[in-house]
Structures are given as structure tokens and as C-alpha cells.
N, C-alpha and C. Protein backbone atom coordinates (compact mmCIF):
# COMPACT_ATOMS: atom_id res chain seq x y z
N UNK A 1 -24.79 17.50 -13.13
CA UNK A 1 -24.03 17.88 -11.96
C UNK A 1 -24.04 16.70 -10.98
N UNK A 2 -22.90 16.90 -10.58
CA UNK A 2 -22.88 15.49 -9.32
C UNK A 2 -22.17 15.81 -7.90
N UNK A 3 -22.67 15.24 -7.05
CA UNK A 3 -21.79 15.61 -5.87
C UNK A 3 -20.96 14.58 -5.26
N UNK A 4 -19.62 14.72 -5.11
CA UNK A 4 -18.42 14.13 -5.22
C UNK A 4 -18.18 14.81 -3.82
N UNK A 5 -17.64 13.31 -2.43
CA UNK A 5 -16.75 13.47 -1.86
C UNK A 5 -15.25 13.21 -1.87
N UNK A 6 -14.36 14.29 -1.55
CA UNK A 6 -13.08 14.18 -1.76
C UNK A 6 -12.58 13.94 -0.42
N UNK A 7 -11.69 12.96 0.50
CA UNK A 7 -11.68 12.96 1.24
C UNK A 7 -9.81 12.81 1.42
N UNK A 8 -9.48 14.11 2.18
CA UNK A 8 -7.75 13.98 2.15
C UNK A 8 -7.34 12.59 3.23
N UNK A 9 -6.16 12.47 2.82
CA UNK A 9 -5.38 11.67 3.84
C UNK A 9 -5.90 11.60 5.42
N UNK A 10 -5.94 12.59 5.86
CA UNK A 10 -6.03 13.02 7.43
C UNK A 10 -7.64 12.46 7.43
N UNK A 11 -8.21 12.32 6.77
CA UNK A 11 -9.61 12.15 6.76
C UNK A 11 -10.83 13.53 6.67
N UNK A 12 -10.21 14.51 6.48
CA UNK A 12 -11.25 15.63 6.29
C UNK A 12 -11.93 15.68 4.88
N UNK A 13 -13.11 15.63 4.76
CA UNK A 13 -14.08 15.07 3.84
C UNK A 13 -14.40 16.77 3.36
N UNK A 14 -14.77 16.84 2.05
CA UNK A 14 -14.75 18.23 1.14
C UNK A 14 -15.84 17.13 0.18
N UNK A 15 -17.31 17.66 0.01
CA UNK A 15 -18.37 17.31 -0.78
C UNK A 15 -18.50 18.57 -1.43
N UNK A 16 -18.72 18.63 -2.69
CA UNK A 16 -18.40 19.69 -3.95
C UNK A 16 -19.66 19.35 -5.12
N UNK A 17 -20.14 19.88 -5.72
CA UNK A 17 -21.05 19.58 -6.38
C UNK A 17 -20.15 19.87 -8.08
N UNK A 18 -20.11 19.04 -8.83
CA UNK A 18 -18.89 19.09 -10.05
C UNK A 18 -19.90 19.27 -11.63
N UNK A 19 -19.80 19.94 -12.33
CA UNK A 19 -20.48 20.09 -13.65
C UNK A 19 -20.29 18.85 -14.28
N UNK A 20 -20.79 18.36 -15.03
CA UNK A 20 -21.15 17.11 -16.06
C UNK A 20 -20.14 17.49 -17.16
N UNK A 21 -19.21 17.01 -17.59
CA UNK A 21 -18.33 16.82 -18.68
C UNK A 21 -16.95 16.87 -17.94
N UNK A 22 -16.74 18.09 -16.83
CA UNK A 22 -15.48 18.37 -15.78
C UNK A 22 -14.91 16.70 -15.50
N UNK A 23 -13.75 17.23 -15.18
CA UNK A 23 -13.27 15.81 -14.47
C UNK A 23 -13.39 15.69 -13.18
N UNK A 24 -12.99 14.79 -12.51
CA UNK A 24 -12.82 14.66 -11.04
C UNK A 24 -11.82 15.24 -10.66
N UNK A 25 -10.92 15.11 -11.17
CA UNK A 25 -9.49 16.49 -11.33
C UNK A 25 -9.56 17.51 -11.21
N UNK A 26 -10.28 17.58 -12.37
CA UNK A 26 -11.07 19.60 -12.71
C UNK A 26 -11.87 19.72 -11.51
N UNK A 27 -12.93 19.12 -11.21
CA UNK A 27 -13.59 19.30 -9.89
C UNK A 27 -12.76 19.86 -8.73
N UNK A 28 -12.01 19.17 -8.10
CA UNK A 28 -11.05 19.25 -7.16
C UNK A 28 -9.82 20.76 -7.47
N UNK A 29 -9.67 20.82 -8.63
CA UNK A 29 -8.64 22.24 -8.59
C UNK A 29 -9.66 23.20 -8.88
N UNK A 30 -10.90 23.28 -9.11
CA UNK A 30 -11.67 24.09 -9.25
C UNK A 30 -12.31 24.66 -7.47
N UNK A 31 -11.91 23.52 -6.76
CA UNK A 31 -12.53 24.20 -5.09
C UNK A 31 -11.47 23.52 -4.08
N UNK A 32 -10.53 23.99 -4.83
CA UNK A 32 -9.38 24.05 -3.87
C UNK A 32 -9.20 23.05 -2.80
N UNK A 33 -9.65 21.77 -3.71
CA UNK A 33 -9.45 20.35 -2.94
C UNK A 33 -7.81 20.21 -1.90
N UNK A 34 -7.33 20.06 -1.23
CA UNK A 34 -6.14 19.74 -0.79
C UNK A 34 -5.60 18.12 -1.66
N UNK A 35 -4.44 17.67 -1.98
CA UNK A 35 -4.17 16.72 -2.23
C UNK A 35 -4.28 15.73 -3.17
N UNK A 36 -4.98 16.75 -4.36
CA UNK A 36 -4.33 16.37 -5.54
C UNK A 36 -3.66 17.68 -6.55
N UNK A 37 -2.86 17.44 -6.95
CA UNK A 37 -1.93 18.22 -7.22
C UNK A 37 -2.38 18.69 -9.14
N UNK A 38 -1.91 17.20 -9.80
CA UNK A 38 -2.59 17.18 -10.99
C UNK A 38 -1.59 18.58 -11.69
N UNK A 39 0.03 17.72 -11.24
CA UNK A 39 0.85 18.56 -12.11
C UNK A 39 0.82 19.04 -13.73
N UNK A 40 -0.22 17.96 -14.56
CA UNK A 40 0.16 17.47 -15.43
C UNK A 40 -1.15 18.56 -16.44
N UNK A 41 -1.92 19.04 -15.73
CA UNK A 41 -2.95 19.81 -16.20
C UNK A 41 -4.32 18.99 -16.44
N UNK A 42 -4.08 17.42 -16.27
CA UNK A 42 -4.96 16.88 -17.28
C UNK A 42 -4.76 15.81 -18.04
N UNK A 43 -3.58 15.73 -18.39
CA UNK A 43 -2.90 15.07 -19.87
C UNK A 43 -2.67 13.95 -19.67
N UNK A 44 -3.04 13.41 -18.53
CA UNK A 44 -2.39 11.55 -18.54
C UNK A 44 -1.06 11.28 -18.76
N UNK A 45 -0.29 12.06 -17.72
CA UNK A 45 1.36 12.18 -17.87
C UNK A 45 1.94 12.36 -16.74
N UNK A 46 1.06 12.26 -15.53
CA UNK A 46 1.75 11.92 -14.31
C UNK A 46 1.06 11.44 -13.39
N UNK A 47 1.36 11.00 -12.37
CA UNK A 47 0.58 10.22 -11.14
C UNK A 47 -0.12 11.18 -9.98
N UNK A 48 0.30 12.74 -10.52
CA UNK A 48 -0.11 13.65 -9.25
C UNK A 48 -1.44 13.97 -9.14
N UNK A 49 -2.62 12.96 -10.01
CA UNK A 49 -4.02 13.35 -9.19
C UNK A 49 -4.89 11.96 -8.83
N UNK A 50 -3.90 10.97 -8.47
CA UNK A 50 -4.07 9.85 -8.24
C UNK A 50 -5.33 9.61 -6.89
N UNK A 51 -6.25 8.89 -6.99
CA UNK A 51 -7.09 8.63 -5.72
C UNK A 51 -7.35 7.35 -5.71
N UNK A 52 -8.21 6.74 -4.32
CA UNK A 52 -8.94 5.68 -4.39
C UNK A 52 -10.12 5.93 -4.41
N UNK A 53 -10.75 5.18 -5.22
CA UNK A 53 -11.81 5.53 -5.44
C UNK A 53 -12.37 4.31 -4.09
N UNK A 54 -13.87 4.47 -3.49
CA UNK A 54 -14.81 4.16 -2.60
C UNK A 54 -14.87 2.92 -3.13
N UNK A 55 -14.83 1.54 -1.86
CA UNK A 55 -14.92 0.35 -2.80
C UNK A 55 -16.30 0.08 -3.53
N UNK A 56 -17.48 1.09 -2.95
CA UNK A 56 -18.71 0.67 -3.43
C UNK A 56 -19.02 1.16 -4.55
N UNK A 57 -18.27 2.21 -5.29
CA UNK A 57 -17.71 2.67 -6.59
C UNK A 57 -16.72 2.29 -7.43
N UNK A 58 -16.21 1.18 -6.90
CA UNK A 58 -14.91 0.80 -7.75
C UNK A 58 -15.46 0.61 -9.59
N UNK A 59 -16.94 -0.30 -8.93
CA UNK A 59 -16.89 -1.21 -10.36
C UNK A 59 -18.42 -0.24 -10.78
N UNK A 60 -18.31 0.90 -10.68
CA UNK A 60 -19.17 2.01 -11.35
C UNK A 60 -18.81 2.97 -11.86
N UNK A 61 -16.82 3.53 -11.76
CA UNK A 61 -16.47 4.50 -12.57
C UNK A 61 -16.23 3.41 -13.88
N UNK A 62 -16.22 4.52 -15.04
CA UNK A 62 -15.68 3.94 -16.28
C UNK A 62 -14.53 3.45 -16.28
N UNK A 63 -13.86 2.36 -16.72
CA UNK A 63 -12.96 1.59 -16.72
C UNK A 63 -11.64 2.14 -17.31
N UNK A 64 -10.28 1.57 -16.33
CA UNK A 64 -9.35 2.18 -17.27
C UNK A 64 -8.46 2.04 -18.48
N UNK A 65 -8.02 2.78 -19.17
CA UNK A 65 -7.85 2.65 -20.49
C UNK A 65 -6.27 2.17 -20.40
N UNK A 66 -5.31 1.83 -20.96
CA UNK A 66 -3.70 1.11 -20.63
C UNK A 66 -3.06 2.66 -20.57
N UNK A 67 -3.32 3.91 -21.03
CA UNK A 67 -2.51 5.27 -21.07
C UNK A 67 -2.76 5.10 -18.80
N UNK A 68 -3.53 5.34 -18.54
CA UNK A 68 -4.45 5.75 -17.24
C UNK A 68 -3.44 4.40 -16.69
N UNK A 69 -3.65 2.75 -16.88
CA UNK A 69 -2.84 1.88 -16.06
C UNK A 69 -1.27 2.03 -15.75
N UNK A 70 -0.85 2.68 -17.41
CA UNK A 70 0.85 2.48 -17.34
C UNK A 70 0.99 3.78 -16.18
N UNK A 71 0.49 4.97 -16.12
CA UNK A 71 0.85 5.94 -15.16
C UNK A 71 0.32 5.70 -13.96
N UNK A 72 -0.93 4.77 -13.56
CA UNK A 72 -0.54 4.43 -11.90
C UNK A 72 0.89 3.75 -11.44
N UNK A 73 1.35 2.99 -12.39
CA UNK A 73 2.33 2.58 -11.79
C UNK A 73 3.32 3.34 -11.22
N UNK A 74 3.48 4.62 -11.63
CA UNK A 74 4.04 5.78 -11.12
C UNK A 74 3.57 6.50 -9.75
N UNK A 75 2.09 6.07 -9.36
CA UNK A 75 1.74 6.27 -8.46
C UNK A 75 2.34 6.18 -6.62
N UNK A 76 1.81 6.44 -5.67
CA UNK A 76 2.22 6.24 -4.35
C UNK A 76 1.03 5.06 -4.00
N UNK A 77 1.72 4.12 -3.62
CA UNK A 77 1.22 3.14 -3.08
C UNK A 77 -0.57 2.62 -3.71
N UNK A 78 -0.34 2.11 -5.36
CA UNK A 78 -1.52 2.40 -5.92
C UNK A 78 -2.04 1.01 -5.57
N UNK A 79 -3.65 0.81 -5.70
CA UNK A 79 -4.20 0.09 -5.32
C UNK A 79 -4.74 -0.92 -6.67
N UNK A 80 -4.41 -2.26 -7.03
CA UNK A 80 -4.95 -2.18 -8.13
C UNK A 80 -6.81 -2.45 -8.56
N UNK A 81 -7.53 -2.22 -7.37
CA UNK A 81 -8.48 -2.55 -7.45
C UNK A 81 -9.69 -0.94 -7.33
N UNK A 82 -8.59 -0.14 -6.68
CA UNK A 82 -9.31 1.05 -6.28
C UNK A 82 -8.31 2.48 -6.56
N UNK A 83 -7.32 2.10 -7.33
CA UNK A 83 -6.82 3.34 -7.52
C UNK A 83 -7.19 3.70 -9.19
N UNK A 84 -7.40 5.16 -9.09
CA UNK A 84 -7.47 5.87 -10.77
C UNK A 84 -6.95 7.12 -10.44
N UNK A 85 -7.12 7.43 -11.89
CA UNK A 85 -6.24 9.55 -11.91
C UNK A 85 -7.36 9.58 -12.34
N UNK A 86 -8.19 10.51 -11.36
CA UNK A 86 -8.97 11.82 -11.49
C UNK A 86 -8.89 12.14 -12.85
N UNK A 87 -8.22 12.86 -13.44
CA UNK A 87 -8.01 13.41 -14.67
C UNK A 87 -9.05 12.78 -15.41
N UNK A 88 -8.59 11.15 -15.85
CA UNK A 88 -9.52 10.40 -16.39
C UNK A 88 -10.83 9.80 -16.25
N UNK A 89 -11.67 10.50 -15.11
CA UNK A 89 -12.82 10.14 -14.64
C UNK A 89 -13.63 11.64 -14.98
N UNK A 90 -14.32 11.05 -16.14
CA UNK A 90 -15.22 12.33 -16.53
C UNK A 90 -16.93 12.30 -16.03
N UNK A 91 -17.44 13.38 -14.86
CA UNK A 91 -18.42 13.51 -14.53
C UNK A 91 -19.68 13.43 -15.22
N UNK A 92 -20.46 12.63 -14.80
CA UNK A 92 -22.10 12.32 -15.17
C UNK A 92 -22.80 12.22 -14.08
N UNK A 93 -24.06 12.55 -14.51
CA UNK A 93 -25.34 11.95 -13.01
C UNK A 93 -24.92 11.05 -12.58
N UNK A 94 -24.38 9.72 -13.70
CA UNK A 94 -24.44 8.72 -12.76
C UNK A 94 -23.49 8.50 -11.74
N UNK A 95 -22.21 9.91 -11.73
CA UNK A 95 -21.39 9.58 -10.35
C UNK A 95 -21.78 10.58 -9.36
N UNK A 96 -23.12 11.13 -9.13
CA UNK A 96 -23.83 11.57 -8.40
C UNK A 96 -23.27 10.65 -6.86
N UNK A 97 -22.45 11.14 -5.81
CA UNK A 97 -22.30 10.52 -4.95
C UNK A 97 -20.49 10.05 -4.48
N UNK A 98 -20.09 10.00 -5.84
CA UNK A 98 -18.73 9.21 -5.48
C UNK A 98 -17.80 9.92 -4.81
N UNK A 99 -17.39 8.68 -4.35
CA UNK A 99 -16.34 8.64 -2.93
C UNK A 99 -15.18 8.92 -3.26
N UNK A 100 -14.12 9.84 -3.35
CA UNK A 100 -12.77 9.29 -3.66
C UNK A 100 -11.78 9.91 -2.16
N UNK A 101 -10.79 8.97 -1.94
CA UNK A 101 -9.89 9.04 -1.21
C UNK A 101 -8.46 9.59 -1.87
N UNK A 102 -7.68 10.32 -1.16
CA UNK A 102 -6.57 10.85 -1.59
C UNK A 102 -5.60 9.44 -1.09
N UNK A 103 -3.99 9.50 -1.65
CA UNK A 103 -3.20 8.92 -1.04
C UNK A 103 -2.41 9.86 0.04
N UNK A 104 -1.65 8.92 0.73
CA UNK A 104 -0.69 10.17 1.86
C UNK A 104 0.02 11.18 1.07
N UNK A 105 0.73 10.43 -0.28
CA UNK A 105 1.36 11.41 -0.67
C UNK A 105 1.15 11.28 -2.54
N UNK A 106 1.25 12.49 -3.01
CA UNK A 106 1.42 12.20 -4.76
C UNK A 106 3.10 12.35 -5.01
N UNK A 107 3.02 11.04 -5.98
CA UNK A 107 4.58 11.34 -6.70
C UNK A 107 5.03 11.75 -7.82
């Protein structure tokens, strides 16, 4: 289990404690995160659960795979140093802590 801040646009911060295997995705539609949408269920087929991740976490989530790069580009204003889809960030102890930021908007 890990505890994950989600922090929307406006800046209101939502800390959630997420099961080990869940995604950061799943986390977030599981407690009614605001602002990620995550039309896609999951599937690595759209940009709607896009975040930034915390720069002091950038280079501690697992790295992304070219399915996860080609669909940020679909993203809102993606970052290439700090943006990922949720979807593809699967929970362990070791993200006990992480930061993620929403964008203003998902596309």
C-alpha cells in the first residue's frame, strides 16, 4: 500500500492510500479523485488520465514504454520530463509518497 498525493489544477491536494498492484489511475477513480477522467478504462488509448508527476519523483516512477510516449502526445500541454498516464504507473511501497499533479485540462 502506498500513499499517493493527487493534487487538482486549482491546487487542492487529495492523499489516498492505493493497494499494491492498482494503478495510479485505479487509485484515483477508486476515491473519486477530481481530474482524471481515464476515458479509456485503463488501456493505453487515450490521454484522459494524464499527470505530472512531482519533479522529485520524476526519475523514481518506472519508465515509459513507446505505447505510454506515442499517447502523451495526445495529451494537454505534456511535459516531457514530468508528464505520464496514470494508467501506466503500477503501485508498490516504493511509490509510498508520490506526488502527482493534474493538468488544467484532459483531452
Amino acid at each position: 500500500m502506498a500513499k499517493i498525493t493527487y493534487i487538482e489544477h486549482n491546487g487542492t491536494e487529495h492523499v489516498v492510500e492505493v493497494a499494491n498492484g492498482l494503478t495510479v489511475m485505479e487509485g484515483a477513480r477508486d476515491n473519486n479523485i477530481p481530474g482524471i477522467e481515464a476515458d479509456c478504462g485503463g488501456a493505453c488509448a487515450c490521454s484522459t488520465c494524464h499527470v505530472y508527476v512531482h519533479a522529485d519523483w520524476a526519475e523514481k516512477v518506472p519508465a515509459k514504454d513507446d505505447m505510454e510516449e506515442d499517447m502523451l502526445d495526445f495529451a494537454f500541454e505534456p511535459d516531457p520530463s514530468r508528464s505520464r498516464l496514470t494508467c501506466q504507473i503500477k503501485v508498490t511501497d516504493a511509490l509510498d509518497g508520490l506526488v502527482v499533479q493534474m493538468p488544467e485540462k484532459q483531452i
